[in-house]
PDB file of N, CA and C in Angstrom:
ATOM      1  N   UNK A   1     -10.782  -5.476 -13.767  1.00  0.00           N
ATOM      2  CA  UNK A   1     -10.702  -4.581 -12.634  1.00  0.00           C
ATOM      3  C   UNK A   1      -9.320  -4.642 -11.979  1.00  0.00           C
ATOM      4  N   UNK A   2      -8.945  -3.986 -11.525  1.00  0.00           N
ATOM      5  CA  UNK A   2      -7.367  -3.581 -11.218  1.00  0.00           C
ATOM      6  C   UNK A   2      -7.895  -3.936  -9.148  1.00  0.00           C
ATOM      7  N   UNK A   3      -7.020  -4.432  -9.115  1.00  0.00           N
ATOM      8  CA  UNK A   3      -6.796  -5.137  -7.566  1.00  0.00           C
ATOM      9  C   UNK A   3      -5.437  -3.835  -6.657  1.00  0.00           C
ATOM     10  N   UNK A   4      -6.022  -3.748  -5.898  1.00  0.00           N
ATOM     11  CA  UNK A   4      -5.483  -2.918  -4.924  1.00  0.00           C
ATOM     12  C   UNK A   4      -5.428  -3.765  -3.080  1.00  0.00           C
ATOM     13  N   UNK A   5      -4.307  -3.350  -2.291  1.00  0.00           N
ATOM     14  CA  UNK A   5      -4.268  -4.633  -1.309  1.00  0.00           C
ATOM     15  C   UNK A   5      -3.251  -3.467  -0.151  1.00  0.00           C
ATOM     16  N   UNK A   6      -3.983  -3.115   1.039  1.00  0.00           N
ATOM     17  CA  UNK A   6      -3.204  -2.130   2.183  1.00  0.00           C
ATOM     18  C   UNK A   6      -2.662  -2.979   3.213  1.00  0.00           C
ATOM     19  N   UNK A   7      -1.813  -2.822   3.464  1.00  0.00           N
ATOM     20  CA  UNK A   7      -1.013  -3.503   4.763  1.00  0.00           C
ATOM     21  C   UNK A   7      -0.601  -2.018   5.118  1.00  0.00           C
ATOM     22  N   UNK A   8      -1.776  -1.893   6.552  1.00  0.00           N
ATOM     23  CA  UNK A   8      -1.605  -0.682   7.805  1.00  0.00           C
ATOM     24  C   UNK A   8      -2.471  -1.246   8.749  1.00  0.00           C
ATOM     25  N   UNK A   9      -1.722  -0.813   9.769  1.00  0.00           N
ATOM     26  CA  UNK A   9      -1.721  -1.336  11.100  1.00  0.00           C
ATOM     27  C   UNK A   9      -3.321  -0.037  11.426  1.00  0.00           C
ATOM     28  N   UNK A  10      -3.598   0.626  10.917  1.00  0.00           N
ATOM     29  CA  UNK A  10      -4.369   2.020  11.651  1.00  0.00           C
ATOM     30  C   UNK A  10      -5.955   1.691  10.703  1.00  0.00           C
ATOM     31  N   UNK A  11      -6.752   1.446  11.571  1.00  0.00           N
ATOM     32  CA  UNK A  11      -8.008   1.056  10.728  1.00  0.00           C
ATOM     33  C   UNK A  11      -8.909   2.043   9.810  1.00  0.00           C
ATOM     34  N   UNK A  12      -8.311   3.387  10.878  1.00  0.00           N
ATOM     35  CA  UNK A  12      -8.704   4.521  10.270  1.00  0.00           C
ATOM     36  C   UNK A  12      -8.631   5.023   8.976  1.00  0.00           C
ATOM     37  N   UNK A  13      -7.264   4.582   8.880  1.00  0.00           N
ATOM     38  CA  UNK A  13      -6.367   4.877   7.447  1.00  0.00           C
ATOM     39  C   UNK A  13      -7.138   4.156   6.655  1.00  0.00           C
ATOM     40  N   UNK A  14      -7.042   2.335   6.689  1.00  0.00           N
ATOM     41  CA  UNK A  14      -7.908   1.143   6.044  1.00  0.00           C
ATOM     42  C   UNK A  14      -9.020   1.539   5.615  1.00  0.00           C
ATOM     43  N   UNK A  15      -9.755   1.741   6.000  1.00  0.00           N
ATOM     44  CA  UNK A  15     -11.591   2.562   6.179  1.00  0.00           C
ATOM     45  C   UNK A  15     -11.310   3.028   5.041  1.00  0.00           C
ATOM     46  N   UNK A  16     -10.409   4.491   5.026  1.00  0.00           N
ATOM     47  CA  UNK A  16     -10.192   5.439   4.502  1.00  0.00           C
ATOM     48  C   UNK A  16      -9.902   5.610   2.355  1.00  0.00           C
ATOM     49  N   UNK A  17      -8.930   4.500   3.003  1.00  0.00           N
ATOM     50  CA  UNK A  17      -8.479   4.131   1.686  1.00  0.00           C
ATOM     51  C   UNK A  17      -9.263   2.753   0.845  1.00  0.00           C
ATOM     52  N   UNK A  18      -9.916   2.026   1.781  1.00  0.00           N
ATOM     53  CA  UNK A  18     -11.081   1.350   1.503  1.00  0.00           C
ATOM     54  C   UNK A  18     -12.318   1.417   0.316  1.00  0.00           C
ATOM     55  N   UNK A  19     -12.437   2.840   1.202  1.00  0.00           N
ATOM     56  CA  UNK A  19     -13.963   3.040   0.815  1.00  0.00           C
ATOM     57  C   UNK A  19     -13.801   4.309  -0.566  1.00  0.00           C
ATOM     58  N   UNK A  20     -12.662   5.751  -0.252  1.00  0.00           N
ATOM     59  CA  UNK A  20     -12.245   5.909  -1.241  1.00  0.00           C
ATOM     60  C   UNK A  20     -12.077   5.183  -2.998  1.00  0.00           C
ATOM     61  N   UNK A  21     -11.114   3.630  -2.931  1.00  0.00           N
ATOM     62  CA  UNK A  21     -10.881   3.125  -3.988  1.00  0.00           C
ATOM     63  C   UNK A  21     -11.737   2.610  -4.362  1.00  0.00           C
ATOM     64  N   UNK A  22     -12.738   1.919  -3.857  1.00  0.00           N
ATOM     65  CA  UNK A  22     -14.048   0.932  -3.827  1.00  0.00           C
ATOM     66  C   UNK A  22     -14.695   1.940  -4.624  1.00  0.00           C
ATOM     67  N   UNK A  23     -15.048   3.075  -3.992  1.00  0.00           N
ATOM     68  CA  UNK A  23     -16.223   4.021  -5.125  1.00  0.00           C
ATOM     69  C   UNK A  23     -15.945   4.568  -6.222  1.00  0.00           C
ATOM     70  N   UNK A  24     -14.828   3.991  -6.887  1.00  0.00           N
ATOM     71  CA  UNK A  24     -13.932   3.993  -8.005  1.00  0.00           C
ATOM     72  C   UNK A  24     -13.968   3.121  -8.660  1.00  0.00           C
ATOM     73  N   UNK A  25     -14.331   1.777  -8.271  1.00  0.00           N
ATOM     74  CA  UNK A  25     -14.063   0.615  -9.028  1.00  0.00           C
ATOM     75  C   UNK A  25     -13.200  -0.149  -8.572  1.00  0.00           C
ATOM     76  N   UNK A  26     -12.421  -0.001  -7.902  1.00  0.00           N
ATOM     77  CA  UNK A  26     -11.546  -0.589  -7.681  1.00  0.00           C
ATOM     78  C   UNK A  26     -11.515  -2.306  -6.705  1.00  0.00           C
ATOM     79  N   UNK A  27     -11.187  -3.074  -6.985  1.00  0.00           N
ATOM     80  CA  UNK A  27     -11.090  -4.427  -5.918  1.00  0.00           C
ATOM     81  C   UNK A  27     -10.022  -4.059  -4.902  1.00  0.00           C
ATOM     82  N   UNK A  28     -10.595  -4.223  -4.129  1.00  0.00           N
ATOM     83  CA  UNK A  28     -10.114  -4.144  -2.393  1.00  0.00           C
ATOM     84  C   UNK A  28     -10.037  -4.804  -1.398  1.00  0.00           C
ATOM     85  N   UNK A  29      -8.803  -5.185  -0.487  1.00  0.00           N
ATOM     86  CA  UNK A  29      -8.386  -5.667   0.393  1.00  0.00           C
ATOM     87  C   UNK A  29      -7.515  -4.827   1.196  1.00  0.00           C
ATOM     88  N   UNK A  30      -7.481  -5.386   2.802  1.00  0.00           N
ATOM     89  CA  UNK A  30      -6.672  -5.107   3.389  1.00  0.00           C
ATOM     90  C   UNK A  30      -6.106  -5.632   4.674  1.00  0.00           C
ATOM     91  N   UNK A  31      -5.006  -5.366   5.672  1.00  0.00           N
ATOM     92  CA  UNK A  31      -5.070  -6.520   6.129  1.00  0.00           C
ATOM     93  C   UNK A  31      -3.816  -5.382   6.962  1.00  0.00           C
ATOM     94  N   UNK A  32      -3.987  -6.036   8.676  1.00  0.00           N
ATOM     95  CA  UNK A  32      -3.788  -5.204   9.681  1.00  0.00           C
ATOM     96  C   UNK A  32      -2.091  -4.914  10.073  1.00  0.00           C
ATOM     97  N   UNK A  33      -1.453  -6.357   9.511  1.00  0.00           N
ATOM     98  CA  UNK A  33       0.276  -6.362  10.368  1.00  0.00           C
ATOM     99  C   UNK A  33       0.686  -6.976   8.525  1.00  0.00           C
ATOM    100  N   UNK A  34       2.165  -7.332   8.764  1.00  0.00           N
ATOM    101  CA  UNK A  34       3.073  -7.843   7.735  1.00  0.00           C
ATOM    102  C   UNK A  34       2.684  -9.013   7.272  1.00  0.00           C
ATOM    103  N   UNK A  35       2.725 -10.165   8.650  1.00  0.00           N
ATOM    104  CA  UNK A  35       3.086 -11.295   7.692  1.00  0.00           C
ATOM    105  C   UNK A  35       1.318 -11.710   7.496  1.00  0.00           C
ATOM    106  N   UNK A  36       0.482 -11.434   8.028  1.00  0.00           N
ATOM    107  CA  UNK A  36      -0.945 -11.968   7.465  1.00  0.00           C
ATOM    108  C   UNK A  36      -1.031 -11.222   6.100  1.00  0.00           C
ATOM    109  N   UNK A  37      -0.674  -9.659   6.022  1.00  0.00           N
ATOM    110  CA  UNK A  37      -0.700  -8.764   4.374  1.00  0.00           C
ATOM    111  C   UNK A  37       0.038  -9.907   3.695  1.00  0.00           C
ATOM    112  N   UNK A  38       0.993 -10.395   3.577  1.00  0.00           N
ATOM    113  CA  UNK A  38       2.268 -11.561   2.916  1.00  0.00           C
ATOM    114  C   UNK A  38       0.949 -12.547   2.127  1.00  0.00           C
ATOM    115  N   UNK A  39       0.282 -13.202   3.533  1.00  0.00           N
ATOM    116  CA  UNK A  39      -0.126 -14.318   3.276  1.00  0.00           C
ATOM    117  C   UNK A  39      -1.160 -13.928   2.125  1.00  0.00           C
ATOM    118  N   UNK A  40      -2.224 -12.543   2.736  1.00  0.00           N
ATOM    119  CA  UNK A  40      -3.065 -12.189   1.664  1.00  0.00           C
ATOM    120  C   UNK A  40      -2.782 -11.899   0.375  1.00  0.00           C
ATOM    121  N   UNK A  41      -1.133 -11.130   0.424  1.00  0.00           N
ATOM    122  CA  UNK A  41      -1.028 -10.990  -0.825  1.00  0.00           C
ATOM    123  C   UNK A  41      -0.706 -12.261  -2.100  1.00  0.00           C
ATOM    124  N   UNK A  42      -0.245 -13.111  -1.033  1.00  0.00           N
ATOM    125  CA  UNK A  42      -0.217 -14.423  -2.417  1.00  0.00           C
ATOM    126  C   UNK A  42      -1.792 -14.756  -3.096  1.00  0.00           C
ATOM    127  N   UNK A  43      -2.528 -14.215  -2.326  1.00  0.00           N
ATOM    128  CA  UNK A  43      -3.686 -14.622  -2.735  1.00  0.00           C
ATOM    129  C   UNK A  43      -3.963 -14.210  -3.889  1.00  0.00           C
ATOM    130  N   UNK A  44      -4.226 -12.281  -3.246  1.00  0.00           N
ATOM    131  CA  UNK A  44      -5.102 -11.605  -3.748  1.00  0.00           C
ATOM    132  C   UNK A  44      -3.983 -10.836  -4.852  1.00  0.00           C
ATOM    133  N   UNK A  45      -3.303 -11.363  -5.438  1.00  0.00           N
ATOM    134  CA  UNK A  45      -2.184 -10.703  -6.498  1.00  0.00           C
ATOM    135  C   UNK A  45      -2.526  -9.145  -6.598  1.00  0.00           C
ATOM    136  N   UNK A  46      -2.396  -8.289  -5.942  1.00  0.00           N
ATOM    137  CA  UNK A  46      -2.679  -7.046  -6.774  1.00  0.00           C
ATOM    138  C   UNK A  46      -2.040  -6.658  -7.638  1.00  0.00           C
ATOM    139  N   UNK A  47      -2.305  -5.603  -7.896  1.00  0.00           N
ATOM    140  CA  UNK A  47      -1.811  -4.516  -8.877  1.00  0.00           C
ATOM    141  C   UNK A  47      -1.120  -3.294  -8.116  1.00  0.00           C
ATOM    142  N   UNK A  48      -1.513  -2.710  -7.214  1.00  0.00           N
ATOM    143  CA  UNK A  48      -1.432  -2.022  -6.646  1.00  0.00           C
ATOM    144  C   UNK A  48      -0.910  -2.224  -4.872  1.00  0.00           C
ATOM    145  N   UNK A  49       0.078  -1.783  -4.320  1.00  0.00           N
ATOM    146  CA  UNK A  49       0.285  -1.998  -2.777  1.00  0.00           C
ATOM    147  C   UNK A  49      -0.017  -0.652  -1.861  1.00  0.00           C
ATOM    148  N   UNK A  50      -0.282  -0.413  -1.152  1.00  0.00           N
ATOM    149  CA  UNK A  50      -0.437   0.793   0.007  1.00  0.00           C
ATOM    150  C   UNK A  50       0.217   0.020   1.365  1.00  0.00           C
ATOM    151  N   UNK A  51       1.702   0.308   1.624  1.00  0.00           N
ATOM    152  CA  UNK A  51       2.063  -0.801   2.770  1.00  0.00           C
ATOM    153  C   UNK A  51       2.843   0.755   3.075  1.00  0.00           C
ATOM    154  N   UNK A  52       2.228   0.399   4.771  1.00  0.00           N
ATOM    155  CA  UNK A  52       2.708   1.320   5.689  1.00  0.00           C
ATOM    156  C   UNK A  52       3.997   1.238   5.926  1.00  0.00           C
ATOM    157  N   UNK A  53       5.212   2.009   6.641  1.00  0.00           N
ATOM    158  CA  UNK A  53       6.264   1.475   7.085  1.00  0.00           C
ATOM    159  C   UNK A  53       6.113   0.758   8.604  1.00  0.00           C
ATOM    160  N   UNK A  54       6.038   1.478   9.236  1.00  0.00           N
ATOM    161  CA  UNK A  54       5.792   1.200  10.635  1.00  0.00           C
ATOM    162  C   UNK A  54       4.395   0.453  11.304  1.00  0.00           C
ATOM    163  N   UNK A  55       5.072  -0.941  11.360  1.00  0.00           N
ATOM    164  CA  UNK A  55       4.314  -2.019  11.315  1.00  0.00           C
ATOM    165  C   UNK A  55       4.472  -2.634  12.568  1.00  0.00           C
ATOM    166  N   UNK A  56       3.629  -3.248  13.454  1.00  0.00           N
ATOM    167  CA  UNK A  56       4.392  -3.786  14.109  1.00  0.00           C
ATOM    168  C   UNK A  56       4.479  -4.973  14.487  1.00  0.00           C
ATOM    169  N   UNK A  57       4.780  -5.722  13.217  1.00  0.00           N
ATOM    170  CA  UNK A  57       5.268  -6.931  13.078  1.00  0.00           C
ATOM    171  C   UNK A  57       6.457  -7.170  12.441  1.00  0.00           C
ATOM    172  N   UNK A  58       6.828  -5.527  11.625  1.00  0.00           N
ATOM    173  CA  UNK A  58       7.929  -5.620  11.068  1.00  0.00           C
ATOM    174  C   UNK A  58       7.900  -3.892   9.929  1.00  0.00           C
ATOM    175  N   UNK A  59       9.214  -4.223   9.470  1.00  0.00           N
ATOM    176  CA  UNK A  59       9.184  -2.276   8.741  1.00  0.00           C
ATOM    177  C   UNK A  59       9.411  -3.030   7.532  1.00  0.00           C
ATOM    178  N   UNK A  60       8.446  -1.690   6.515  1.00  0.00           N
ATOM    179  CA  UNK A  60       6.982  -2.066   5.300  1.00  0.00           C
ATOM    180  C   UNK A  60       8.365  -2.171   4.409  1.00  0.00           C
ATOM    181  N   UNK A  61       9.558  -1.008   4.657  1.00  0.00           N
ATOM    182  CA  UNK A  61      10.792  -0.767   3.628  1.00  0.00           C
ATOM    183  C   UNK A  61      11.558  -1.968   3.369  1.00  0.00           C
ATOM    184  N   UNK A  62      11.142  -2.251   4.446  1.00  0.00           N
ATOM    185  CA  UNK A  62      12.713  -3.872   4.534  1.00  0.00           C
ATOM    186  C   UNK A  62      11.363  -5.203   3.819  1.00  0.00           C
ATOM    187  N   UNK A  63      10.400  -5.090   3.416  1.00  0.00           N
ATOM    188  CA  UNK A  63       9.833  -5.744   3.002  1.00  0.00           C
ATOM    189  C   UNK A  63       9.589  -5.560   1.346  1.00  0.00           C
ATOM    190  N   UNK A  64       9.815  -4.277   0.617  1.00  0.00           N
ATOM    191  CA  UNK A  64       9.528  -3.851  -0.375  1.00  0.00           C
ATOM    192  C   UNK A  64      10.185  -5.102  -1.842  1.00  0.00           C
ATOM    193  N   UNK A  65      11.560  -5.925  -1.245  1.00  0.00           N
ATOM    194  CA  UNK A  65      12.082  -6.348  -2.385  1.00  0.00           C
ATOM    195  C   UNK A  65      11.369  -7.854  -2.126  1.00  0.00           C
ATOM    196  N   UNK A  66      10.487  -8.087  -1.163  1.00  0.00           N
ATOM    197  CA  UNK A  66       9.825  -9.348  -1.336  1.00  0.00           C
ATOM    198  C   UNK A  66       8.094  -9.443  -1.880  1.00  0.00           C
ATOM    199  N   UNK A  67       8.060  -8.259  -1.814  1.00  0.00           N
ATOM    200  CA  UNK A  67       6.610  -7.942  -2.427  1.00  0.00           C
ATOM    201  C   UNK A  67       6.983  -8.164  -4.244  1.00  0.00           C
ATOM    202  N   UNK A  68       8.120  -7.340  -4.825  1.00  0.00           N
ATOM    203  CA  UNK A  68       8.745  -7.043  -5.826  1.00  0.00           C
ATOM    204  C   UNK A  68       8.731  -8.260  -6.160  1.00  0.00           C
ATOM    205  N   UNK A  69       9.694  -9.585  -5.522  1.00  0.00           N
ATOM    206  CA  UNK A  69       9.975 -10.369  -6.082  1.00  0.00           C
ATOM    207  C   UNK A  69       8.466 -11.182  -6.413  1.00  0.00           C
ATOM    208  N   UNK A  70       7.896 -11.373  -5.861  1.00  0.00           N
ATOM    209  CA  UNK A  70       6.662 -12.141  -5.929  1.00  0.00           C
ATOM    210  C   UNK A  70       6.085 -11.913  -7.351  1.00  0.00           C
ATOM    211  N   UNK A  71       5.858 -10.390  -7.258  1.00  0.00           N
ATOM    212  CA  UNK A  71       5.274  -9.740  -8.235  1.00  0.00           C
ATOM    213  C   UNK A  71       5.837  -8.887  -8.723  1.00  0.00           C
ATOM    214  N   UNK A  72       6.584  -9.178 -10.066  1.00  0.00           N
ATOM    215  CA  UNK A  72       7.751  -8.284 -10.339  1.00  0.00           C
ATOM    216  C   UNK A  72       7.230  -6.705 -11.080  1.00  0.00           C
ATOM    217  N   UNK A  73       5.454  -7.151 -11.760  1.00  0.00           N
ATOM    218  CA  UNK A  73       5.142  -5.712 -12.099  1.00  0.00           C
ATOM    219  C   UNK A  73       4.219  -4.692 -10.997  1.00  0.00           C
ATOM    220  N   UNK A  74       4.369  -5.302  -9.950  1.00  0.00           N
ATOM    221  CA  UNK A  74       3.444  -4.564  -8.824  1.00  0.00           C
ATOM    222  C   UNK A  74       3.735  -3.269  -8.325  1.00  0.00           C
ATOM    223  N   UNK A  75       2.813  -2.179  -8.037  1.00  0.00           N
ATOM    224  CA  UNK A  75       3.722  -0.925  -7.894  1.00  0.00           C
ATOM    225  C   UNK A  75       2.922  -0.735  -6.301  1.00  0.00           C
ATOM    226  N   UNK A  76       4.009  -0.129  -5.571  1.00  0.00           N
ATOM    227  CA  UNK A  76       3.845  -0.105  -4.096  1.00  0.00           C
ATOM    228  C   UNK A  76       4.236   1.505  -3.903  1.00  0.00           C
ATOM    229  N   UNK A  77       3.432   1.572  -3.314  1.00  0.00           N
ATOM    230  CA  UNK A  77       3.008   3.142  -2.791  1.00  0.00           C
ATOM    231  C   UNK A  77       2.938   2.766  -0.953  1.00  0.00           C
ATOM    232  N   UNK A  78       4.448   3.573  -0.587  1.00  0.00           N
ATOM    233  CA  UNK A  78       4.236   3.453   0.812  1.00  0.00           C
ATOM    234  C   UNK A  78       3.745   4.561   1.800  1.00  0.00           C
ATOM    235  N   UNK A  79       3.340   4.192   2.565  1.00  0.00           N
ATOM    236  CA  UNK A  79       2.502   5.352   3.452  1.00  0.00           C
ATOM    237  C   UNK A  79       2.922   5.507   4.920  1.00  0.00           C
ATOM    238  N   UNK A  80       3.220   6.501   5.696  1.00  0.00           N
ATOM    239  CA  UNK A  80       4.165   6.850   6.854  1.00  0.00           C
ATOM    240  C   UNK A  80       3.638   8.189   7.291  1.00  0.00           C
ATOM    241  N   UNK A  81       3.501   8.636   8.415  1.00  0.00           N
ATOM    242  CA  UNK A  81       3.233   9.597   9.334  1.00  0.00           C
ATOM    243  C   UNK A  81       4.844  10.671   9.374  1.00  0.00           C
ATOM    244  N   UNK A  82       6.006   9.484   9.351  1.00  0.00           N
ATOM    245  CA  UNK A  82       7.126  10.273   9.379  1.00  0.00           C
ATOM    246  C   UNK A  82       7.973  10.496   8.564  1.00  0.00           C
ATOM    247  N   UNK A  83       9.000  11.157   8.887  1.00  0.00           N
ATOM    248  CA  UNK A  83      10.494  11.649   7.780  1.00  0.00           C
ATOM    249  C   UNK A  83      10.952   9.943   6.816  1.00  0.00           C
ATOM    250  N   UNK A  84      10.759   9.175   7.413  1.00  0.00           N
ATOM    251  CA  UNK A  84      11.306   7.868   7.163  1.00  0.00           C
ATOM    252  C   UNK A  84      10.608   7.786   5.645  1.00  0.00           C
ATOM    253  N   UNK A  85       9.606   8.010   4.995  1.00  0.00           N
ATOM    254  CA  UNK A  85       9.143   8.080   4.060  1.00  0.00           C
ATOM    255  C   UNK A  85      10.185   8.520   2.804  1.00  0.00           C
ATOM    256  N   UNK A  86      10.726   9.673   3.264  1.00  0.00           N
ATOM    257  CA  UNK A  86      11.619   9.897   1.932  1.00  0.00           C
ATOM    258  C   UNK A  86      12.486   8.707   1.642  1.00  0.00           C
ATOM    259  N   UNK A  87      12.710   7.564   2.304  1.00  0.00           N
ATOM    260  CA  UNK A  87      13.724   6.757   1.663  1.00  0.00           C
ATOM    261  C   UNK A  87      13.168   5.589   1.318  1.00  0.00           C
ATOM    262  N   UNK A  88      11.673   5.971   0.898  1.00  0.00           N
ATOM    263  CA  UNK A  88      10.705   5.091  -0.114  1.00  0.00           C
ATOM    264  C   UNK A  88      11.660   4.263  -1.112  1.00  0.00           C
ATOM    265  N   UNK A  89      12.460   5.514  -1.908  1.00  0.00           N
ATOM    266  CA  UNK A  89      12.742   4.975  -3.042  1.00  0.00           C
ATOM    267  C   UNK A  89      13.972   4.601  -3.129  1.00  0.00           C
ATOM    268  N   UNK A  90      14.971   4.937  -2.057  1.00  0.00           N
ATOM    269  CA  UNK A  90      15.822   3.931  -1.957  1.00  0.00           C
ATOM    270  C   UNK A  90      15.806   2.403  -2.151  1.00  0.00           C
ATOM    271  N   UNK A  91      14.409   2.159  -1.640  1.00  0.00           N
ATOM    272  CA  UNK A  91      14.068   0.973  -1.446  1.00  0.00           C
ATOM    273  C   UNK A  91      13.253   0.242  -2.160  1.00  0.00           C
ATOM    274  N   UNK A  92      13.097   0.953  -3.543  1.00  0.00           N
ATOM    275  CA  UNK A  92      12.049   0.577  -4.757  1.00  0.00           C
ATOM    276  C   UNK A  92      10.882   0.780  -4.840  1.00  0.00           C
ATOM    277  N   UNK A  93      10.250   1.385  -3.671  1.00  0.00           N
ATOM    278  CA  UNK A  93       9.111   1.876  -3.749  1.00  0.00           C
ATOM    279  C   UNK A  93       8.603   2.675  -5.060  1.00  0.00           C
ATOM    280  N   UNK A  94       7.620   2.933  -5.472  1.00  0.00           N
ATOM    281  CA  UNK A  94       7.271   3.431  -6.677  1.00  0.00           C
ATOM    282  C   UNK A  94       6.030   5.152  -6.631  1.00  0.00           C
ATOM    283  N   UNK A  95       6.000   5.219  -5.067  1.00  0.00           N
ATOM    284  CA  UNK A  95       5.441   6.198  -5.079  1.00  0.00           C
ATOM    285  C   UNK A  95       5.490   6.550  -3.334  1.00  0.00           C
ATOM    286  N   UNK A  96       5.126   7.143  -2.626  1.00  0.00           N
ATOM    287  CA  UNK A  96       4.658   7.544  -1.257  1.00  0.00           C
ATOM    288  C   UNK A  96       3.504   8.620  -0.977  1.00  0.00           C
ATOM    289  N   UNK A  97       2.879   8.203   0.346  1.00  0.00           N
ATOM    290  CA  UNK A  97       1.604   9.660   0.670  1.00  0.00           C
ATOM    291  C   UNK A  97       2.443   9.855   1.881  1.00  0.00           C
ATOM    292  N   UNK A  98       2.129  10.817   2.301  1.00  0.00           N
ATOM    293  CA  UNK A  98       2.566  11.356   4.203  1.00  0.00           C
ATOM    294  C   UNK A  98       1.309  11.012   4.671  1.00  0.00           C
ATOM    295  N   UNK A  99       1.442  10.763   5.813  1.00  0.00           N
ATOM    296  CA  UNK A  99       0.034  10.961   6.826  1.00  0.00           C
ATOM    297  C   UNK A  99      -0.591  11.822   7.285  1.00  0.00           C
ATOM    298  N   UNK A 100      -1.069  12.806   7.711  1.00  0.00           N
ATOM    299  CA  UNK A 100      -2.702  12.736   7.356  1.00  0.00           C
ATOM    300  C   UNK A 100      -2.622  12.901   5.573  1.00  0.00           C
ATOM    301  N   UNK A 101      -3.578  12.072   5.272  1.00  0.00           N
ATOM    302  CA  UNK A 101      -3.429  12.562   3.447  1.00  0.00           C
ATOM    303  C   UNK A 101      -5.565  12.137   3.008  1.00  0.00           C
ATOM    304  N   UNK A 102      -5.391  13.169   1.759  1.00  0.00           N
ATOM    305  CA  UNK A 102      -6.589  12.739   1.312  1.00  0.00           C
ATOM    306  C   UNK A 102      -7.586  11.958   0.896  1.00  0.00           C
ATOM    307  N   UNK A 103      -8.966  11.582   0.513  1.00  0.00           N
ATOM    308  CA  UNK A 103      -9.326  11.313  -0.437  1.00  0.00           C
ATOM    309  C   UNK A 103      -8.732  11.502  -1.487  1.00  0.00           C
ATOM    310  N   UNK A 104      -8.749  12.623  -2.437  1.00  0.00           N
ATOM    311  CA  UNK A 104      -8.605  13.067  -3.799  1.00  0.00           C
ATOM    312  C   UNK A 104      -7.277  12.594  -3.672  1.00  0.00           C
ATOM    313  N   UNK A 105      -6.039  12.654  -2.829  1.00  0.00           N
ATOM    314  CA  UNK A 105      -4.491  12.365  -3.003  1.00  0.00           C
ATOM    315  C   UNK A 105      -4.556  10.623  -2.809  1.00  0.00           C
ATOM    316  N   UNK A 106      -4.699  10.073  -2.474  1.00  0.00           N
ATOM    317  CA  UNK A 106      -5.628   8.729  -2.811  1.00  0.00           C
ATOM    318  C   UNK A 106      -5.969   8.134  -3.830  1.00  0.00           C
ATOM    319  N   UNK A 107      -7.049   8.773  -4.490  1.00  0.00           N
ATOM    320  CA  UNK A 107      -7.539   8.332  -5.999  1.00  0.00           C
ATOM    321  C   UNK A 107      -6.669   8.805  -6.776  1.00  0.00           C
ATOM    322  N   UNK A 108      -5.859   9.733  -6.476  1.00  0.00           N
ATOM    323  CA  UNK A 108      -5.070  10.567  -7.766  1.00  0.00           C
ATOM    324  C   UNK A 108      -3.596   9.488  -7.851  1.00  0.00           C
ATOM    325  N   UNK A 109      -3.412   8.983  -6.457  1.00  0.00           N
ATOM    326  CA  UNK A 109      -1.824   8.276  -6.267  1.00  0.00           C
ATOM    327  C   UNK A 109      -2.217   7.155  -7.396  1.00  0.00           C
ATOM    328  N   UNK A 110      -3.453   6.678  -7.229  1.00  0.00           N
ATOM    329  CA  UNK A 110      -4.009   5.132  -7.472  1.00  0.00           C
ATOM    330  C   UNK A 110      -3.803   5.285  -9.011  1.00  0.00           C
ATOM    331  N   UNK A 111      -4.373   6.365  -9.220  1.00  0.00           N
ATOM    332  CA  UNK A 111      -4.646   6.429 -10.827  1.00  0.00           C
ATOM    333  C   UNK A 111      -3.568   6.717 -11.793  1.00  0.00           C
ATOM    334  N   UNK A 112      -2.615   7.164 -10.716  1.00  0.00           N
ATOM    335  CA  UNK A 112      -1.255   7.805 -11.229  1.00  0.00           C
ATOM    336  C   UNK A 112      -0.502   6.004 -11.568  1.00  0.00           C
ATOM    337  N   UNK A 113      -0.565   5.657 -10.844  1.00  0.00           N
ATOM    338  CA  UNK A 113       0.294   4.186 -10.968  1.00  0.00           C
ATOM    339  C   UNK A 113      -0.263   3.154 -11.269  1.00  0.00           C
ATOM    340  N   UNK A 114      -1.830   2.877 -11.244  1.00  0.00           N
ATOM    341  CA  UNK A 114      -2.212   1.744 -11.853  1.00  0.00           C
ATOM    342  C   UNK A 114      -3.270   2.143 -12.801  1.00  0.00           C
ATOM    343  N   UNK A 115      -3.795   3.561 -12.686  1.00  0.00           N
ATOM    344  CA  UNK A 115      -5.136   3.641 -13.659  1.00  0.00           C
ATOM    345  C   UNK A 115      -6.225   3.646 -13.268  1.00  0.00           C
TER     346      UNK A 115
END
């Protein structure tokens, strides 16, 4: 089973993308600010990241090359309400959603990058 792991501050979103991947198959976690997502992610190794930018414990972009390093095949899909999103991939990101975004754009991001 392919492991999936959200660092967003918005529970709504969490829920969202939660319950979406779950009725897919998918293993799921998530976790509210930066450095507790950090701690979870040593845990829970995913496969998959959904890390917001605007955090407020810290910004998701300036975090992207320590997720990377940990896990050098992990693909991170960042998620943002604003313009700041386009410079995902400046920053190695491997995919982005805008905010408000779907179900179906959801399962389709997931499946697009991990299957």
């Amino acid at each position: 089973m392919k492991k999936v792991l959200v660092i967003n501050d918005e529970c709504d979103t969490n829920l969202l993308i939660t319950s979406a991947l779950r009725s897919k198959g998918y293993i799921i976690d998530n976790s509210g600010g930066l450095e507790s997502g950090k701690i979870l992610f040593t845990s829970f190794k995913p496969d998959l990241l959904f890390l917001d930018i605007n955090l407020p414990d810290g910004n998701g972009l300036y975090n992207i090359h320590y997720f990377k390093s940990a896990l050098p095949n992990i693909k991170i899909c960042m998620i943002s309400a604003n313009e700041d999103i386009s410079k995902s991939h400046e920053f190695n990101a491997d995919a982005y959603l805008t905010k408000p975004f779907s179900l179906s754009q959801i399962i389709d991001k997931t499946k697009d990058l991990i299957g």
